[in-house]
PDB file of N, CA and C in Angstrom:
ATOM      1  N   UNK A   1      -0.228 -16.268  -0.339  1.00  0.00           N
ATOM      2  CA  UNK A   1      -1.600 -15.946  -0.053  1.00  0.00           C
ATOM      3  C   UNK A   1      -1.902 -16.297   1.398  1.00  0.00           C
ATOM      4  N   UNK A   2      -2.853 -15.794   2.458  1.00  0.00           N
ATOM      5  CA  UNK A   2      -2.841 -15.817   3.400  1.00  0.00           C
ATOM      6  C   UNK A   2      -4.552 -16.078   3.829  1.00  0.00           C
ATOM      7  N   UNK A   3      -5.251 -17.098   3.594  1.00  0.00           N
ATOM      8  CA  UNK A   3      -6.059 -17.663   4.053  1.00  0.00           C
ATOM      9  C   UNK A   3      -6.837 -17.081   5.635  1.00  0.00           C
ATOM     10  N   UNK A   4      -8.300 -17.003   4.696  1.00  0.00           N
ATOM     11  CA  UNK A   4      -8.793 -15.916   5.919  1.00  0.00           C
ATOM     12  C   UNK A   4     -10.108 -17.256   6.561  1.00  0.00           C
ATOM     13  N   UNK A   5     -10.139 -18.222   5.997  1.00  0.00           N
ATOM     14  CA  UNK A   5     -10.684 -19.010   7.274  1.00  0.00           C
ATOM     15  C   UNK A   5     -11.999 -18.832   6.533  1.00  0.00           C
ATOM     16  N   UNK A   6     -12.544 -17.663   5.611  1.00  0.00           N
ATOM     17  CA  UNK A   6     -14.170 -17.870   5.084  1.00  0.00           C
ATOM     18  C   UNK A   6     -14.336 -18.613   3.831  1.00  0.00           C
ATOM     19  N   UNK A   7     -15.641 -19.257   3.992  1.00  0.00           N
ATOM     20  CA  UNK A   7     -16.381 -19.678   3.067  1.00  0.00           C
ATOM     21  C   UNK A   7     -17.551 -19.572   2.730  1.00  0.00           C
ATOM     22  N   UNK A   8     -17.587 -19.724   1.322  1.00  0.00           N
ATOM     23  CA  UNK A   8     -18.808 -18.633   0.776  1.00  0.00           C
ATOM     24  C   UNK A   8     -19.266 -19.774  -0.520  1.00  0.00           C
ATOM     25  N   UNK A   9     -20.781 -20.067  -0.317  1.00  0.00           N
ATOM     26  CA  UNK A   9     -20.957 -20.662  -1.876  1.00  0.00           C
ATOM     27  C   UNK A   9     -22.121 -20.309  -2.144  1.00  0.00           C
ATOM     28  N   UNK A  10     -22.058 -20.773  -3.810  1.00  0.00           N
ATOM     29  CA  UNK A  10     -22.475 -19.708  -4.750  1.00  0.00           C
ATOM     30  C   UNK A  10     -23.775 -20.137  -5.391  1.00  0.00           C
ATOM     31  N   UNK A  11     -24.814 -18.901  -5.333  1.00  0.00           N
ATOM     32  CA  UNK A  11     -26.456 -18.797  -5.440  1.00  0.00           C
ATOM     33  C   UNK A  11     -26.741 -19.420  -6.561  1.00  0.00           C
ATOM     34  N   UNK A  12     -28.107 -19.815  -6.629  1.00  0.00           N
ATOM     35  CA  UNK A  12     -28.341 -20.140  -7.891  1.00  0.00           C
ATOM     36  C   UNK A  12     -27.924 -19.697  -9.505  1.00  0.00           C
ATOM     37  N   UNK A  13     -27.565 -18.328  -9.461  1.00  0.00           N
ATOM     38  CA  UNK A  13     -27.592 -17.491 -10.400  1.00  0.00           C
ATOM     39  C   UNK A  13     -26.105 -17.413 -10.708  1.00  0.00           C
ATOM     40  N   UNK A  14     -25.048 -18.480  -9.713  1.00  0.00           N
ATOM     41  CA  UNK A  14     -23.494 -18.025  -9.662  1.00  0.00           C
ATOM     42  C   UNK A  14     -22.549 -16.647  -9.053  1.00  0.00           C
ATOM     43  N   UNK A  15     -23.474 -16.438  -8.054  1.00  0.00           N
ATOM     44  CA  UNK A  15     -22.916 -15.307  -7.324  1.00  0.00           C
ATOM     45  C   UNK A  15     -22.490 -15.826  -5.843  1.00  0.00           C
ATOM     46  N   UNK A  16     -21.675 -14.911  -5.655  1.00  0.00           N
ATOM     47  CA  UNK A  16     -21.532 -15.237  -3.933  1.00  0.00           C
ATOM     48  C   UNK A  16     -21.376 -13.574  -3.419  1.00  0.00           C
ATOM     49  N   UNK A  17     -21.261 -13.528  -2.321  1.00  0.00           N
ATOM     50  CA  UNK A  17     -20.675 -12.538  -1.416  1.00  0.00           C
ATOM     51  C   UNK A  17     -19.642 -12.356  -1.084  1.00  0.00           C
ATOM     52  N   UNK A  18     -19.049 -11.269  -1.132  1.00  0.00           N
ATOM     53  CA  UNK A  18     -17.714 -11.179  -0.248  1.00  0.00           C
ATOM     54  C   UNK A  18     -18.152 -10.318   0.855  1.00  0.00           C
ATOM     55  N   UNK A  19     -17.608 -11.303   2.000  1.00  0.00           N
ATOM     56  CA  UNK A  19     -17.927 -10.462   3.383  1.00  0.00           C
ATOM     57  C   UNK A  19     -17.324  -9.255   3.928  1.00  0.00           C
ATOM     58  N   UNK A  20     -18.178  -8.273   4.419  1.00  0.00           N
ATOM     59  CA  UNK A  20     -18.351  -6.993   4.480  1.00  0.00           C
ATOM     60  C   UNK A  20     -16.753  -6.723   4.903  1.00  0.00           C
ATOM     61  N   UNK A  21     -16.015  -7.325   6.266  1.00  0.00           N
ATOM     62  CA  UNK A  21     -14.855  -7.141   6.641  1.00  0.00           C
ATOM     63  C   UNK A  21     -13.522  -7.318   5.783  1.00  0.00           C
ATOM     64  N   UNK A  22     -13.594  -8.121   4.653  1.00  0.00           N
ATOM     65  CA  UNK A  22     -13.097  -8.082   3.559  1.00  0.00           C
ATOM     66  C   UNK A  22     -12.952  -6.392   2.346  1.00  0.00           C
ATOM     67  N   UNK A  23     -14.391  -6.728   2.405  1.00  0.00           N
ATOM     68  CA  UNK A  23     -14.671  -5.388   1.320  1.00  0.00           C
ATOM     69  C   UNK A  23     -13.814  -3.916   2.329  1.00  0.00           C
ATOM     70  N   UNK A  24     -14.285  -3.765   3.629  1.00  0.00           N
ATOM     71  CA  UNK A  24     -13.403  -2.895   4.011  1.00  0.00           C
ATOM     72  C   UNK A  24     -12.574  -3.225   4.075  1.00  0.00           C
ATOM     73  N   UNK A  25     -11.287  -3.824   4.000  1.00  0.00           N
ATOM     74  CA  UNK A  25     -10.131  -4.282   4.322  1.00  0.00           C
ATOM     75  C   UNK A  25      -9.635  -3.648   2.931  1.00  0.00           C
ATOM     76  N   UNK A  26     -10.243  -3.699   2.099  1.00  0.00           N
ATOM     77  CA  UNK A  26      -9.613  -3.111   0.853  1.00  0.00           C
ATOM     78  C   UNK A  26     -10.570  -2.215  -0.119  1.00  0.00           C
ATOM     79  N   UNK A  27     -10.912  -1.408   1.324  1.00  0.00           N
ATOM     80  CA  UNK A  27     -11.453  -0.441   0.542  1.00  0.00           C
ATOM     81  C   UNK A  27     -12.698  -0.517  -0.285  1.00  0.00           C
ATOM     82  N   UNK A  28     -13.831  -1.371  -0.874  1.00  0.00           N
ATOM     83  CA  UNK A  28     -14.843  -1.569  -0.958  1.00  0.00           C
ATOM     84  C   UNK A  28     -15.994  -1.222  -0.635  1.00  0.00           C
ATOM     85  N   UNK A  29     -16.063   0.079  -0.499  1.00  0.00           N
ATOM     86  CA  UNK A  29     -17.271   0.256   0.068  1.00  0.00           C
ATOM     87  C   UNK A  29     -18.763   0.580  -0.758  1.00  0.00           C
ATOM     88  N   UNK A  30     -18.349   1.210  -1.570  1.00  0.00           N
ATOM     89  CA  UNK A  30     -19.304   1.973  -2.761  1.00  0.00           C
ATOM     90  C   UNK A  30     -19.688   1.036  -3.809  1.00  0.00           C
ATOM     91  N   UNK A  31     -20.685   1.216  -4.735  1.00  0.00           N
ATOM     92  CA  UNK A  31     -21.332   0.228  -5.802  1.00  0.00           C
ATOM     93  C   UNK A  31     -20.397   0.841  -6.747  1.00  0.00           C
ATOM     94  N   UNK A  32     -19.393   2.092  -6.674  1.00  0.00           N
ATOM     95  CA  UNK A  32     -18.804   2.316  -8.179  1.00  0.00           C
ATOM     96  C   UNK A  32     -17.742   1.524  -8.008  1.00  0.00           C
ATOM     97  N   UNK A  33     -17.085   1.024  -6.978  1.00  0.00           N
ATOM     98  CA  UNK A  33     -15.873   0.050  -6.743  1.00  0.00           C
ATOM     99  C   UNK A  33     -15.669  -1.156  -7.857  1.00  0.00           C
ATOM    100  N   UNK A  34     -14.721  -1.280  -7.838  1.00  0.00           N
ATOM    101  CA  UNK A  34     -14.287  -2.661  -9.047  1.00  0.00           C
ATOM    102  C   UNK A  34     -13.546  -3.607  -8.958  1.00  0.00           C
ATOM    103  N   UNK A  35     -13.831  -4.597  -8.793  1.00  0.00           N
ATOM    104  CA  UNK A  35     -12.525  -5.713  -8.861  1.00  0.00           C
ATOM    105  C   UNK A  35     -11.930  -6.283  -9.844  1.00  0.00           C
ATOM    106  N   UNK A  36     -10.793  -6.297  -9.860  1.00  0.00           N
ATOM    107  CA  UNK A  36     -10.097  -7.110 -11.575  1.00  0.00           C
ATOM    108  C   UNK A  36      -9.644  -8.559 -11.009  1.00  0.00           C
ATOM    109  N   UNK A  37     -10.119  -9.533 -11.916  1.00  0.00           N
ATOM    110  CA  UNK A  37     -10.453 -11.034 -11.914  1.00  0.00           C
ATOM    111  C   UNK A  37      -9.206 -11.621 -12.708  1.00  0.00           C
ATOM    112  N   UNK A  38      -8.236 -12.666 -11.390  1.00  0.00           N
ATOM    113  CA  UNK A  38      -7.317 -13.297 -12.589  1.00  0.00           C
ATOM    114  C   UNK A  38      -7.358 -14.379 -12.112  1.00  0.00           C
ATOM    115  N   UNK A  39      -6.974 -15.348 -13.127  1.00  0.00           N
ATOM    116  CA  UNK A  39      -6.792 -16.889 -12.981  1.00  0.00           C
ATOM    117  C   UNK A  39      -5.053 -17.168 -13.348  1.00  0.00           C
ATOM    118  N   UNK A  40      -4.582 -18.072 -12.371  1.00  0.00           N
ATOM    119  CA  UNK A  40      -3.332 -18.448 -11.991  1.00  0.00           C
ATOM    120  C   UNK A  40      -3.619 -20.326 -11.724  1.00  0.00           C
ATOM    121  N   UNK A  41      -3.498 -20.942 -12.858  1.00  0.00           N
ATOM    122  CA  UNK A  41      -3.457 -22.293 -12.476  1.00  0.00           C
ATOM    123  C   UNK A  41      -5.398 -22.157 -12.112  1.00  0.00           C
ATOM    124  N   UNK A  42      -5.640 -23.237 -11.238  1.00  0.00           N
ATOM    125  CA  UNK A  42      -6.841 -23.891 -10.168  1.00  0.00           C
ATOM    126  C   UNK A  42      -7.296 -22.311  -9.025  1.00  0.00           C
ATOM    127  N   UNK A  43      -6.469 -21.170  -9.361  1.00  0.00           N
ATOM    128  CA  UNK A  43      -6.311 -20.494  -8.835  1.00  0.00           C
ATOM    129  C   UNK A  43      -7.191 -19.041  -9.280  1.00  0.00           C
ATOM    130  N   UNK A  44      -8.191 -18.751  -8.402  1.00  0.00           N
ATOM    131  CA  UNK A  44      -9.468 -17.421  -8.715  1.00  0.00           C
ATOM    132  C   UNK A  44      -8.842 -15.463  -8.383  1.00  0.00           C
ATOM    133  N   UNK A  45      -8.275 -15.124  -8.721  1.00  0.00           N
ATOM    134  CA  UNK A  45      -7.940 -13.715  -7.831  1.00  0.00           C
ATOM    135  C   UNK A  45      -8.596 -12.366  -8.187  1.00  0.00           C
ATOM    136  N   UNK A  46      -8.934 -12.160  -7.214  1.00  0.00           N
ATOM    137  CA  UNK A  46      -9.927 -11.157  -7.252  1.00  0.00           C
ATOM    138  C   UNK A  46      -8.925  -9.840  -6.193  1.00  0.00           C
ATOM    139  N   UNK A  47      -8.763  -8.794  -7.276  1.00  0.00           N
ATOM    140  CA  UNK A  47      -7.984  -7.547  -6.587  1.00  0.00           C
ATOM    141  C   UNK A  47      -8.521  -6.656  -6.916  1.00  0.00           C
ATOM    142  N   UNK A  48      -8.434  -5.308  -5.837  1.00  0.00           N
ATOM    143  CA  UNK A  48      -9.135  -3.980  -6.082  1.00  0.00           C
ATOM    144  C   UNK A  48      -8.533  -3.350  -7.479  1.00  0.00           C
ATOM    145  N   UNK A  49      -9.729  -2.957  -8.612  1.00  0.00           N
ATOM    146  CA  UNK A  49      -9.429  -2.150  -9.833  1.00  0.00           C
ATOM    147  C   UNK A  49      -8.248  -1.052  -9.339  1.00  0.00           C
ATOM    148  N   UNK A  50      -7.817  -0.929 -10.184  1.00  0.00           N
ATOM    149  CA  UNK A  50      -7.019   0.568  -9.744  1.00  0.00           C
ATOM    150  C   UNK A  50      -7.061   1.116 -11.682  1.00  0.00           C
ATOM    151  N   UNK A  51      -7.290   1.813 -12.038  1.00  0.00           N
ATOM    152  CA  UNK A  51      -6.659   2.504 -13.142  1.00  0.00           C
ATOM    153  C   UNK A  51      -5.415   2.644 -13.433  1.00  0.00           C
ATOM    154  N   UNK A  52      -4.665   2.023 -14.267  1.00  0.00           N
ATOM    155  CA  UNK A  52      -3.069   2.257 -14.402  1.00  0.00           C
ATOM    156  C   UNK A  52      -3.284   2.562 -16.060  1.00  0.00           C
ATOM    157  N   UNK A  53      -2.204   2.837 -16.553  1.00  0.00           N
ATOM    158  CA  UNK A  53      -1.632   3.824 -17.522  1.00  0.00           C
ATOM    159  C   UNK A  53      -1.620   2.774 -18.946  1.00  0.00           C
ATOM    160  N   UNK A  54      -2.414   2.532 -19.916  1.00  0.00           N
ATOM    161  CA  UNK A  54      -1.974   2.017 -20.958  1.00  0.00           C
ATOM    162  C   UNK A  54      -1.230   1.446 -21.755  1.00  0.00           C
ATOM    163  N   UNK A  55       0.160   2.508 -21.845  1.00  0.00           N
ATOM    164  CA  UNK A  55       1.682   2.220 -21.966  1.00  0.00           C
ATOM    165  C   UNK A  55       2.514   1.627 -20.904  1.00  0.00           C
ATOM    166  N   UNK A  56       2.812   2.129 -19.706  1.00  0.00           N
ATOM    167  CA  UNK A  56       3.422   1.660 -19.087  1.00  0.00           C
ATOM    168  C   UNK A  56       3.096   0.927 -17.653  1.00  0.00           C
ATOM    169  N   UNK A  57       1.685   1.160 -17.606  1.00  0.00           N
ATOM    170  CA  UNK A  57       1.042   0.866 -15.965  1.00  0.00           C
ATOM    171  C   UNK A  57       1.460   1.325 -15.013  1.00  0.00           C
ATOM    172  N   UNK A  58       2.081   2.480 -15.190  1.00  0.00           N
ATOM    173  CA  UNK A  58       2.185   3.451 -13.809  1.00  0.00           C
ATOM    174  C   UNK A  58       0.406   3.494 -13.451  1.00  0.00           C
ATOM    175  N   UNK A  59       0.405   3.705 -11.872  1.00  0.00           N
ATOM    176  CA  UNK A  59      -1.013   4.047 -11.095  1.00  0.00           C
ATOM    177  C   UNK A  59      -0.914   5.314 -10.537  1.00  0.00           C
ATOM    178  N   UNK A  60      -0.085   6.204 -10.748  1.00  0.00           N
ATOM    179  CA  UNK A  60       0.036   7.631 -10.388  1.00  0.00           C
ATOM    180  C   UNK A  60       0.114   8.546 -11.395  1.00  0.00           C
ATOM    181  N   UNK A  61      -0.581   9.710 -11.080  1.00  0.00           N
ATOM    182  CA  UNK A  61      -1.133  10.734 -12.424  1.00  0.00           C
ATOM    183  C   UNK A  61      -1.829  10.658 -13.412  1.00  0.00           C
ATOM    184  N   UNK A  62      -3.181   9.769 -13.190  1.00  0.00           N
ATOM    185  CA  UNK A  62      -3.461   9.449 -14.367  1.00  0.00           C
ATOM    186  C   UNK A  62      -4.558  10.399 -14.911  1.00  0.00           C
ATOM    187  N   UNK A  63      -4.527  10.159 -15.857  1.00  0.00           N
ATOM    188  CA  UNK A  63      -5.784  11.303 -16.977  1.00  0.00           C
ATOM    189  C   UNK A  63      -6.447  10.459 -17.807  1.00  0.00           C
ATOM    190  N   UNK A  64      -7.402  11.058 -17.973  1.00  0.00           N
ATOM    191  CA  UNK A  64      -8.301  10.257 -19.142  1.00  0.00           C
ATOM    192  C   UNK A  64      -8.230  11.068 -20.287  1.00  0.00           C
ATOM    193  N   UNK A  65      -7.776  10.046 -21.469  1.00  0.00           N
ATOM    194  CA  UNK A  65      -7.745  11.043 -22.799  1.00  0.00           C
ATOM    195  C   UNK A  65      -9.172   9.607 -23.572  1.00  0.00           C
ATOM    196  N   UNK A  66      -9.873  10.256 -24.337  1.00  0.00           N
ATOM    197  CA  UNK A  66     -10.758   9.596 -25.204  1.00  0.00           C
ATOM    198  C   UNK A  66     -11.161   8.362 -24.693  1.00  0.00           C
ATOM    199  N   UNK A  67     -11.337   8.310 -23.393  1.00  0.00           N
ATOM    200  CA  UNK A  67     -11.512   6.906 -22.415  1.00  0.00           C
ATOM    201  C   UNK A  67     -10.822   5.912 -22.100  1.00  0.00           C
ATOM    202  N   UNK A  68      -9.354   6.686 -22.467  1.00  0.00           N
ATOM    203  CA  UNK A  68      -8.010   5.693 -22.213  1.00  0.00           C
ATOM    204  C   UNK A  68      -7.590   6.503 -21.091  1.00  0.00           C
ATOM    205  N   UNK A  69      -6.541   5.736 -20.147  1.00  0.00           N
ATOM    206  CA  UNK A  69      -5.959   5.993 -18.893  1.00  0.00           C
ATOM    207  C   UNK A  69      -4.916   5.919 -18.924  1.00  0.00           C
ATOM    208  N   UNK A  70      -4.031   7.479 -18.891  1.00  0.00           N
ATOM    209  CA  UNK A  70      -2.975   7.886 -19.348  1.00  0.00           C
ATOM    210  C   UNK A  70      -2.082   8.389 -18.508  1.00  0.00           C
ATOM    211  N   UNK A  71      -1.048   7.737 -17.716  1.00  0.00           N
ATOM    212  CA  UNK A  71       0.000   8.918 -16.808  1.00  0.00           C
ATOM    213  C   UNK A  71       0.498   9.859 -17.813  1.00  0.00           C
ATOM    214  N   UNK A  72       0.833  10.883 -16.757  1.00  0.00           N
ATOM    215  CA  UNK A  72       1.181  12.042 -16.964  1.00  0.00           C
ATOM    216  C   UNK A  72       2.608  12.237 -17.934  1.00  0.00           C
ATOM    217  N   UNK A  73       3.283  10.907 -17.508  1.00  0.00           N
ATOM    218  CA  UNK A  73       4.823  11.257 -18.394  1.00  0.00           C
ATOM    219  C   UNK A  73       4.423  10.906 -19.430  1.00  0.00           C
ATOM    220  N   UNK A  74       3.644   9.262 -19.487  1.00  0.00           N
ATOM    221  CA  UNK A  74       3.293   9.090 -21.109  1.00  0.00           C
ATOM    222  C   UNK A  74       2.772  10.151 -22.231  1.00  0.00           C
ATOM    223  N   UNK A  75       1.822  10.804 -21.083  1.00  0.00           N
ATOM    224  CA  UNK A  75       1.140  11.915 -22.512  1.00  0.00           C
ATOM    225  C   UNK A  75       2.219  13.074 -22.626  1.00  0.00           C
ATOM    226  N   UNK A  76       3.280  13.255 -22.115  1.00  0.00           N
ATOM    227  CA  UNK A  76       4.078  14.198 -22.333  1.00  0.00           C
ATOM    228  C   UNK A  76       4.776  13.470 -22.691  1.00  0.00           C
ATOM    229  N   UNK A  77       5.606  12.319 -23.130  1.00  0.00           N
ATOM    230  CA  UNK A  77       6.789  11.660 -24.210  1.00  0.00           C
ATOM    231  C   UNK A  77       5.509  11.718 -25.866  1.00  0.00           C
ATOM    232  N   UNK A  78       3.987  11.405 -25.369  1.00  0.00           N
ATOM    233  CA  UNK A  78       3.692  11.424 -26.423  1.00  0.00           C
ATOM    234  C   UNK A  78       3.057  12.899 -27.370  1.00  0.00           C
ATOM    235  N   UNK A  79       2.913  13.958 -26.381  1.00  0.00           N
ATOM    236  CA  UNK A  79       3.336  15.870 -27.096  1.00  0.00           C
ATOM    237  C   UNK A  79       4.460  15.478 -27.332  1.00  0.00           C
ATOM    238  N   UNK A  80       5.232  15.116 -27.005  1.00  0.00           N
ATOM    239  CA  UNK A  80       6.838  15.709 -27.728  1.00  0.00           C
ATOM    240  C   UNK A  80       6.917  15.207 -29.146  1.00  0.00           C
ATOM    241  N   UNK A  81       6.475  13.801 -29.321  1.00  0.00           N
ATOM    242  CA  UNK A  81       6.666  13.053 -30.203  1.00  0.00           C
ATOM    243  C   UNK A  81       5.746  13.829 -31.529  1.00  0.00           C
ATOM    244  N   UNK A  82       4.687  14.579 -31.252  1.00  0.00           N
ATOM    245  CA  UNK A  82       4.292  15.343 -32.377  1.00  0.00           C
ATOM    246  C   UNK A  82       4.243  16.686 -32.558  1.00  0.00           C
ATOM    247  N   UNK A  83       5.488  17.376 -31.824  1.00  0.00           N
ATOM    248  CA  UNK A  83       5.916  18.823 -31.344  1.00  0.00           C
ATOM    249  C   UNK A  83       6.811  18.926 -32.806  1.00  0.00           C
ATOM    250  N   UNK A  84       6.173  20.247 -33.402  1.00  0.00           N
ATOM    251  CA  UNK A  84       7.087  20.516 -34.412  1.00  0.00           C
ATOM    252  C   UNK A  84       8.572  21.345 -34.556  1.00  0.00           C
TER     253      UNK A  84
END
């Protein structure tokens, strides 16, 4: 991890900011943007959402079937699998 020198603490309500040069740095710009939240030990990580694939977590080709997020090979191993 590579330590960017800011600090940020958090509002009454438990929020903070992430500063603007950050948010562009990875792309952040829009209110539909998302971050996915992990804990590692004493450790907070906050990374840009990406949509990956259900089955296998590929992040390329994906489709939405019934509000699941599906690459392209998965839903074609899974036509075959009910191809008569």
């Amino acid at each position: 991890m590579k330590a960017t020198g800011i600090v940020r603490k958090f509002d009454e309500n438990g929020r903070f900011v992430i500063p603007m040069e950050l948010r562009k740095k990875l792309n952040l710009a829009s209110q539909d943007d998302a971050l996915e939240i992990f804990v590692e030990g004493d450790t907070i990580i906050l990374r840009k959402y990406e949509p990956s694939c259900v089955f296998c977590g590929n992040l390329t080709d994906i489709i939405t079937y019934k509000e699941k997020k599906i690459c392209k090979k998965c839903a074609e191993k899974i036509n075959i699998l009910f191809e008569d």
